[in-house]
Protein backbone atom coordinates (compact mmCIF):
# COMPACT_ATOMS: atom_id res chain seq x y z
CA UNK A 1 65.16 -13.80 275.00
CA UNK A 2 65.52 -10.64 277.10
CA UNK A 3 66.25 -11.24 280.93
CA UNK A 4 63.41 -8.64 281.40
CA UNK A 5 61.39 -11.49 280.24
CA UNK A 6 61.54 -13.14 283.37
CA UNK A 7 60.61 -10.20 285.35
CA UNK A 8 57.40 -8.64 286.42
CA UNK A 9 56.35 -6.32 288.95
CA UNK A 10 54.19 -7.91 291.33
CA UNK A 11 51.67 -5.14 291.71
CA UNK A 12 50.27 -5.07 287.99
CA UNK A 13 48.46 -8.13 288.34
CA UNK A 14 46.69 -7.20 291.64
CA UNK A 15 45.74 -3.72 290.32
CA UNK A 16 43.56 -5.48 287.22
CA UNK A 17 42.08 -7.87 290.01
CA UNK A 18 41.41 -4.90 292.12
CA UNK A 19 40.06 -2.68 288.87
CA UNK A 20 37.54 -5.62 288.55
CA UNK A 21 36.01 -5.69 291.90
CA UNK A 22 35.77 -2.24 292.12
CA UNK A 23 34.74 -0.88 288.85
CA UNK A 24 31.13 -2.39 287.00
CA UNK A 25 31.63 -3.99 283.14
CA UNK A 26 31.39 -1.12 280.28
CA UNK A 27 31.41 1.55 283.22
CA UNK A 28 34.81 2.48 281.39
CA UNK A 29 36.17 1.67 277.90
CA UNK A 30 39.83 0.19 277.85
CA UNK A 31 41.64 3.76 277.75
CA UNK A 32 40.16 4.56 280.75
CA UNK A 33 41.06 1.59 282.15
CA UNK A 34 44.27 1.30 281.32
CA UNK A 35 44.63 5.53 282.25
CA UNK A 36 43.31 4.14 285.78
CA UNK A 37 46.22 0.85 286.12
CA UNK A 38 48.74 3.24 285.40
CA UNK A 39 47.44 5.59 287.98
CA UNK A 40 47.38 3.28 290.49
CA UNK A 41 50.74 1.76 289.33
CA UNK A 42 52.40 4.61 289.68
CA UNK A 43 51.14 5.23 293.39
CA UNK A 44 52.62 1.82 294.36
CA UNK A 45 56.17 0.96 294.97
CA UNK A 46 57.16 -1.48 292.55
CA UNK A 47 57.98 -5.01 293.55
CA UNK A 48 59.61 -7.11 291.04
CA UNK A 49 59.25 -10.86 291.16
CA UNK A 50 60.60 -13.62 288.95
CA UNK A 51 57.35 -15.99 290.02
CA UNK A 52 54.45 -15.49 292.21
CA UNK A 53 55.42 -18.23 294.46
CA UNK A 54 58.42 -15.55 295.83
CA UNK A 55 56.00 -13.15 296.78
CA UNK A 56 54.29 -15.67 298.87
CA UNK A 57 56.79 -17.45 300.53
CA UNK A 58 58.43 -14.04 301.45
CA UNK A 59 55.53 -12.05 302.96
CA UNK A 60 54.03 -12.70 306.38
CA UNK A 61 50.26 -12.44 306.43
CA UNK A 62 50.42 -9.32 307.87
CA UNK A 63 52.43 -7.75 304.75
CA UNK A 64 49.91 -9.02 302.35
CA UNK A 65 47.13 -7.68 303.89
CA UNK A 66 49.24 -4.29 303.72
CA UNK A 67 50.01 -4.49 300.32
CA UNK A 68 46.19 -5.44 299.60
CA UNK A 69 45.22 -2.74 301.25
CA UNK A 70 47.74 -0.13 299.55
CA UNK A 71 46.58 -1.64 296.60
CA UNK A 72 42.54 -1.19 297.08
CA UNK A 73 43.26 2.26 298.33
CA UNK A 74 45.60 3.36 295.55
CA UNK A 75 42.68 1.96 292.68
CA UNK A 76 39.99 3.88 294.19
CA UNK A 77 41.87 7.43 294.29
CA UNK A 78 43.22 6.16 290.03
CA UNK A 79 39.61 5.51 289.60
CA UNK A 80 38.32 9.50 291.62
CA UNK A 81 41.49 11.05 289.77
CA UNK A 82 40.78 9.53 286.31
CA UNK A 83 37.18 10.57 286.76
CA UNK A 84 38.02 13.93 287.56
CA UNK A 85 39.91 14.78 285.03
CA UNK A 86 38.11 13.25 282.34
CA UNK A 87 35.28 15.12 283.28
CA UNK A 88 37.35 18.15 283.11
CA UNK A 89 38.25 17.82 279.63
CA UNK A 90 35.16 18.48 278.85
């Protein structure tokens, strides 16, 4: 067992939520979604938690509501970009 087991970062799992509300079923087929998380993932800072209890016991209501926000905003420009550039390719 790796100690990178035990470590996640806490973003990943709120991008896929986000992904869901924001993007229809079979709009996209799972390259494009995953080209789209890693988008977004790579527009947020990461935040690396053992368990998801430590994220909420740490932030104040006003931080989560930033990171949702961050979070919304950085799925919609994965989901613009992606779409661009697929387009693009022809």
């Amino acid at each position: 067992m790796s100690l990178l087991d035990n470590i996640r970062n806490y973003y990943e799992n709120r991008v896929v939520e986000e992904l869901e509300v924001q993007v229809q079923e079979g709009r996209f087929g799972m390259d494009r979604l995953t080209d789209i998380v890693c988008v977004a993932l790579n527009h947020l800072p990461p935040r690396y938690i053992r368990h998801e209890v430590d994220m909420a016991f740490y932030l104040s209501p006003v931080e989560y509501d930033e990171m949702k926000n961050k979070v919304r905003k950085a799925v919609k420009e994965a989901i613009a970009y992606v779409e661009k550039h697929e387009h693009s390719r022809g």
